[in-house]
Protein backbone atom coordinates (compact mmCIF):
# COMPACT_ATOMS: atom_id res chain seq x y z
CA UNK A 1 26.76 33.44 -67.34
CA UNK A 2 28.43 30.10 -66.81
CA UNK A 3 31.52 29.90 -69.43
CA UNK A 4 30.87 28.14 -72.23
CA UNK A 5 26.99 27.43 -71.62
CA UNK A 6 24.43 28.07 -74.08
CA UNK A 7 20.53 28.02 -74.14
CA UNK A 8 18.61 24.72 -75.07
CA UNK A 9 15.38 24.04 -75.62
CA UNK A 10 14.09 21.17 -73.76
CA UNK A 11 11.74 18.76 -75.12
CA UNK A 12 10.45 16.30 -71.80
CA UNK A 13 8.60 13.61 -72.80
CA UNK A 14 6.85 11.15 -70.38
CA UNK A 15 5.40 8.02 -71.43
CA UNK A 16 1.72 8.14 -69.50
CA UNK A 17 1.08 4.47 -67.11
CA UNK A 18 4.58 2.78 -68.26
CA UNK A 19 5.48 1.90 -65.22
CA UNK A 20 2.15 -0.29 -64.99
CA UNK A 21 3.32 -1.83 -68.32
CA UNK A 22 5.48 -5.35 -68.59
CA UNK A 23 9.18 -5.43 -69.86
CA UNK A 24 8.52 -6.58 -73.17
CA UNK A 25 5.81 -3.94 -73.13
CA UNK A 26 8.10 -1.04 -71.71
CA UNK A 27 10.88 -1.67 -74.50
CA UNK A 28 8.45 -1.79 -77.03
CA UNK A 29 7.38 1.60 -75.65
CA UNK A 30 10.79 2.75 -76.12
CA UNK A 31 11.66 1.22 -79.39
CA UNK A 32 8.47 2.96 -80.90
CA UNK A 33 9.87 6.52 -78.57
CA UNK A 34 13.25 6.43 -80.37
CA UNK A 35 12.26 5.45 -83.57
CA UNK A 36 9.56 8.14 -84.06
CA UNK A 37 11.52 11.15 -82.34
CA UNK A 38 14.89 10.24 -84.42
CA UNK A 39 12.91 10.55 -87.67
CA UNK A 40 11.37 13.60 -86.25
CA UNK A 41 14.29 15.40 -85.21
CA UNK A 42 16.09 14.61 -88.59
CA UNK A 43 13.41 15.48 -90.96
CA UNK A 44 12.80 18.81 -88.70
CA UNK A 45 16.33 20.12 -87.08
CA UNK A 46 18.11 22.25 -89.86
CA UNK A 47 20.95 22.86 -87.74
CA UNK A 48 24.12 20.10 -86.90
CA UNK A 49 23.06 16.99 -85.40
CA UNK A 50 25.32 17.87 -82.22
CA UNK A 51 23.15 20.30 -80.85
CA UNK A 52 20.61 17.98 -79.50
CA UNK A 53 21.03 15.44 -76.96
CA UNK A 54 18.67 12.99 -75.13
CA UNK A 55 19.02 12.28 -72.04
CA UNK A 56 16.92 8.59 -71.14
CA UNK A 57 14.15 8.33 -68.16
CA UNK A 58 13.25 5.17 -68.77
CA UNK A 59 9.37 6.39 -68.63
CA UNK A 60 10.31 8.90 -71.23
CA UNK A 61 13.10 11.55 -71.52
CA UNK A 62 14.45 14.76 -72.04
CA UNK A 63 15.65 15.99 -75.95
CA UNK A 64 17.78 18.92 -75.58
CA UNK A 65 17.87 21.32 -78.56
CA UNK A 66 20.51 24.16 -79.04
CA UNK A 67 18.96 27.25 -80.91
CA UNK A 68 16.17 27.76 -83.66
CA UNK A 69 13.36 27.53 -80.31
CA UNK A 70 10.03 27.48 -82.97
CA UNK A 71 11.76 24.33 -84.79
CA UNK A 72 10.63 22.18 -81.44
CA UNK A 73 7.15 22.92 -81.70
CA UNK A 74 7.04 21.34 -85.34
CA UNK A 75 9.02 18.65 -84.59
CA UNK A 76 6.38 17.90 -81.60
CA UNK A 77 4.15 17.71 -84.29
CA UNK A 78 5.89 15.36 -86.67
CA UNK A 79 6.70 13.34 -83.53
CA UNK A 80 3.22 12.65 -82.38
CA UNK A 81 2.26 12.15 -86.15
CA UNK A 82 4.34 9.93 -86.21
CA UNK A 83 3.47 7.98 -83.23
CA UNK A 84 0.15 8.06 -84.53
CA UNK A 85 0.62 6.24 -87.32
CA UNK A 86 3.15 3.51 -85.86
CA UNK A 87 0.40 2.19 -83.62
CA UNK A 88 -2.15 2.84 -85.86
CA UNK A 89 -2.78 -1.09 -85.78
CA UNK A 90 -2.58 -1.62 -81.95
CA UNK A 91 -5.65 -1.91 -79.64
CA UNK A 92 -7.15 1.11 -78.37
CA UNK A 93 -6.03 0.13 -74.52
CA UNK A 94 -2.41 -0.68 -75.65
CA UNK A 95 -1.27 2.44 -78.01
CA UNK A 96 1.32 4.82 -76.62
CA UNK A 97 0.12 8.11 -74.87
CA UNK A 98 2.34 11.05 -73.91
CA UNK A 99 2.63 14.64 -72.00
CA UNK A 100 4.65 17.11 -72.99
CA UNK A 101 7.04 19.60 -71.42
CA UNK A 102 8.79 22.56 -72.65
CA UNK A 103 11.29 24.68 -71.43
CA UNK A 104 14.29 27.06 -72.46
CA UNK A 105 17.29 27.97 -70.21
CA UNK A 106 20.95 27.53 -70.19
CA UNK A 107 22.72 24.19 -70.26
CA UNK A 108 26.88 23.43 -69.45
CA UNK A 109 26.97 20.15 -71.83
CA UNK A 110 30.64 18.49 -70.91
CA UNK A 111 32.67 15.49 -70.68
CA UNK A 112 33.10 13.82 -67.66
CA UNK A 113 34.86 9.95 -66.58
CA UNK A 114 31.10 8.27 -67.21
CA UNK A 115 30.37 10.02 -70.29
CA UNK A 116 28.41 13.56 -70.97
CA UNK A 117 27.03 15.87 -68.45
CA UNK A 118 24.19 18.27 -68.60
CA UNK A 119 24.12 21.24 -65.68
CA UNK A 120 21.96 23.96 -65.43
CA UNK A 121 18.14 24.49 -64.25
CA UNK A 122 17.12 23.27 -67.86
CA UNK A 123 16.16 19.29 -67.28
CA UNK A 124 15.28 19.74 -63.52
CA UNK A 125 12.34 22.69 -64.01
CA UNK A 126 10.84 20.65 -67.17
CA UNK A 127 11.06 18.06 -65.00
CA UNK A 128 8.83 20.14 -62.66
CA UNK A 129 6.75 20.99 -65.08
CA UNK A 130 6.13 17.31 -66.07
CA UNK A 131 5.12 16.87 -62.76
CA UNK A 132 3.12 19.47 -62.34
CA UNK A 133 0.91 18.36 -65.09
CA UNK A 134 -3.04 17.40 -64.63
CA UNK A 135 -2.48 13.52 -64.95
CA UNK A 136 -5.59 12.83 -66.58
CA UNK A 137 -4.81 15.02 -69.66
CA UNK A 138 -3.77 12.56 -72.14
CA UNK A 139 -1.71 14.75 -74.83
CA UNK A 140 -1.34 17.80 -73.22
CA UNK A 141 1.48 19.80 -74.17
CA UNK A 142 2.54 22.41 -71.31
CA UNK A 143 5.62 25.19 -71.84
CA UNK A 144 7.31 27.46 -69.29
CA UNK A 145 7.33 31.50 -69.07
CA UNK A 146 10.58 31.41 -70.46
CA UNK A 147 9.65 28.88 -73.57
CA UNK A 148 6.32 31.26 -73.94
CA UNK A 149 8.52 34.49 -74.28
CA UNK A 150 10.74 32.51 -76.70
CA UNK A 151 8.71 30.74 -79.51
CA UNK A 152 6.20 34.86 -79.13
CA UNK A 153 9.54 36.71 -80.22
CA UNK A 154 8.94 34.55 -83.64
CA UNK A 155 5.43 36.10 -83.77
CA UNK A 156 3.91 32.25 -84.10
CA UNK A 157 0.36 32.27 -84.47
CA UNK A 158 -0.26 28.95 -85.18
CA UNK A 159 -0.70 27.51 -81.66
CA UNK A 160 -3.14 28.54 -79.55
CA UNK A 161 -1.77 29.13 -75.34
CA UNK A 162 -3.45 29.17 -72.44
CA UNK A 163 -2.18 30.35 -69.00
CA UNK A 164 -2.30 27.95 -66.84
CA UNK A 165 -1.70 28.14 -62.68
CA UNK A 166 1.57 28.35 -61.57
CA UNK A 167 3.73 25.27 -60.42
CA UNK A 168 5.34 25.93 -57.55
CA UNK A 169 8.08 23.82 -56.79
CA UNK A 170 9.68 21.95 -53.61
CA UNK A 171 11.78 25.28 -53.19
CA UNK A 172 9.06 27.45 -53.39
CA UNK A 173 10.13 29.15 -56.70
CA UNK A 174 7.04 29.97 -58.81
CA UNK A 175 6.95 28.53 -62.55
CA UNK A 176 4.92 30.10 -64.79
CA UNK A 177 3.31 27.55 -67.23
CA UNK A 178 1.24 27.80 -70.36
CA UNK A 179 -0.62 25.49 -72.10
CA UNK A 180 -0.05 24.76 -75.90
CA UNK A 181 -2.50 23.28 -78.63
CA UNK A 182 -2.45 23.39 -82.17
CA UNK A 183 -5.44 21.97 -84.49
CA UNK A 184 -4.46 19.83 -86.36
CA UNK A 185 -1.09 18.73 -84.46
CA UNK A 186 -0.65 18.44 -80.43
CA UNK A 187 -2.32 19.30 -77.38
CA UNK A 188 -5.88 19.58 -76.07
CA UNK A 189 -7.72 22.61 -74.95
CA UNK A 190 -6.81 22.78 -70.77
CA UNK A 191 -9.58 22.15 -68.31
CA UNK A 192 -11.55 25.18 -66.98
CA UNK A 193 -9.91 24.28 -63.16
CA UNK A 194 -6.16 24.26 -64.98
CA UNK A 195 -6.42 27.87 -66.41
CA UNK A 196 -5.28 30.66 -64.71
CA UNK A 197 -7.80 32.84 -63.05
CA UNK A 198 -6.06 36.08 -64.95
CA UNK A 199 -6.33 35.35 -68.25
CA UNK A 200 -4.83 38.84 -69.01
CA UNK A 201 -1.94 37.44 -66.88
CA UNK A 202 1.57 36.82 -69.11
C-alpha cells in the first residue's frame, strides 16, 4: 500500500462531440459542467469538501471522491437532473450530452512545484473505461469490477447492472465493466452486442 494513499471514487465525465463544438460553444459547455456538478456535489457529499477533487479534460473530467462509494451514484443523479433542467430551453441539436465512468482504487493526492498531483491507476483505468465505451450510447453510465463490488457491499438495489464485455487495455490487462441504469435517474439499458455473453459472469 503506497503511504499515505487512500481509495477514491472516480467520477469521469466526457462531454459527447465537444470537440466538434466552437469556443464560445465549448465554454458554455463547461460553464453549464461546473455549475451543475458543484451544486451536485454540495447538496449530495456529507463528508468535508476536501475529499473530492476535479481534475479538468477540457472535453469533460475526472471528480475524485474519498469514501462513502454509494453517495456517487446519487450525486450522478442530481447531476444529470440538473443538467436537464439548465438546458431545458436549448434546441434539441445543441443541449449537452454525457457518458459516464466509474471506478474505485487508490489515489496518492500531493503537492508538487505546479500545484496538486494525483498517482495511482484511479484516473488512467476510468479513463479506459471512457474509452472503451459504445460511442453511440448517449447517457450511458458504465462502472468497473472494482466500483461493482463496492456500491453491492451497500446491498443497493436501486440500479439495475448489466455485465458488459471486458475492455482490454493497450497493456493487455482485462477490465471488467458493468453497465448501470436507474429509472428514473441515469443510464440506458446496454445494447444486446455490449452485454456479456455470461450473464451469470461477476
Amino acid at each position: 500500500m503506497v503511504e499515505n494513499s487512500s481509495v477514491y471514487t472516480v467520477l469521469g465525465i466526457d462531454v459527447i462531440s465537444y470537440s466538434l463544438k466552437g469556443l464560445e460553444d465549448q465554454v458554455q459547455a463547461q460553464e453549464v459542467l461546473d455549475r451543475c456538478l458543484d451544486s451536485s456535489v454540495r447538496e449530495n457529499w456529507k463528508k468535508n469538501i476536501d475529499d473530492v477533487h476535479w481534475i479538468d479534460a477540457g472535453d469533460g473530467g475526472y471528480l475524485l471522491l474519498c469514501g462513502q462509494e454509494h453517495r456517487v451514484l446519487e450525486l450522478l443523479h442530481a447531476f444529470q437532473g440538473k443538467i436537464e433542467i439548465d438546458t431545458k430551453k436549448w434546441p434539441e441539436d445543441e443541449k449537452l450530452l454525457f457518458r459516464y465512468a466509474i471506478h474505485s482504487d487508490r489515489v496518492k493526492v500531493w503537492d508538487a512545484a505546479l500545484g496538486t498531483k494525483f498517482t495511482g491507476h484511479a484516473i488512467n483505468n476510468c479513463a479506459r473505461l471512457l474509452n472503451g465505451m459504445n460511442k453511440e450510447q448517449e447517457g450511458q453510465v458504465v462502472c468497473s469490477g472494482n466500483y461493482f463490488e463496492a456500491i453491492g457491499a451497500f446491498g443497493n438495489t436501486t440500479v439495475i447492472s448489466d455485465r458488459l464485455y471486458d475492455v482490454v487495455d493497450k497493456h493487455g490487462i482485462t477490465h471488467k465493466v458493468y453497465n448501470l441504469h436507474r429509472v428514473p435517474g441515469f443510464g440506458v439499458t446496454p445494447l444486446p452486442r455490449e452485454r456479456h455473453p455470461d450473464p451469470t459472469e461477476g
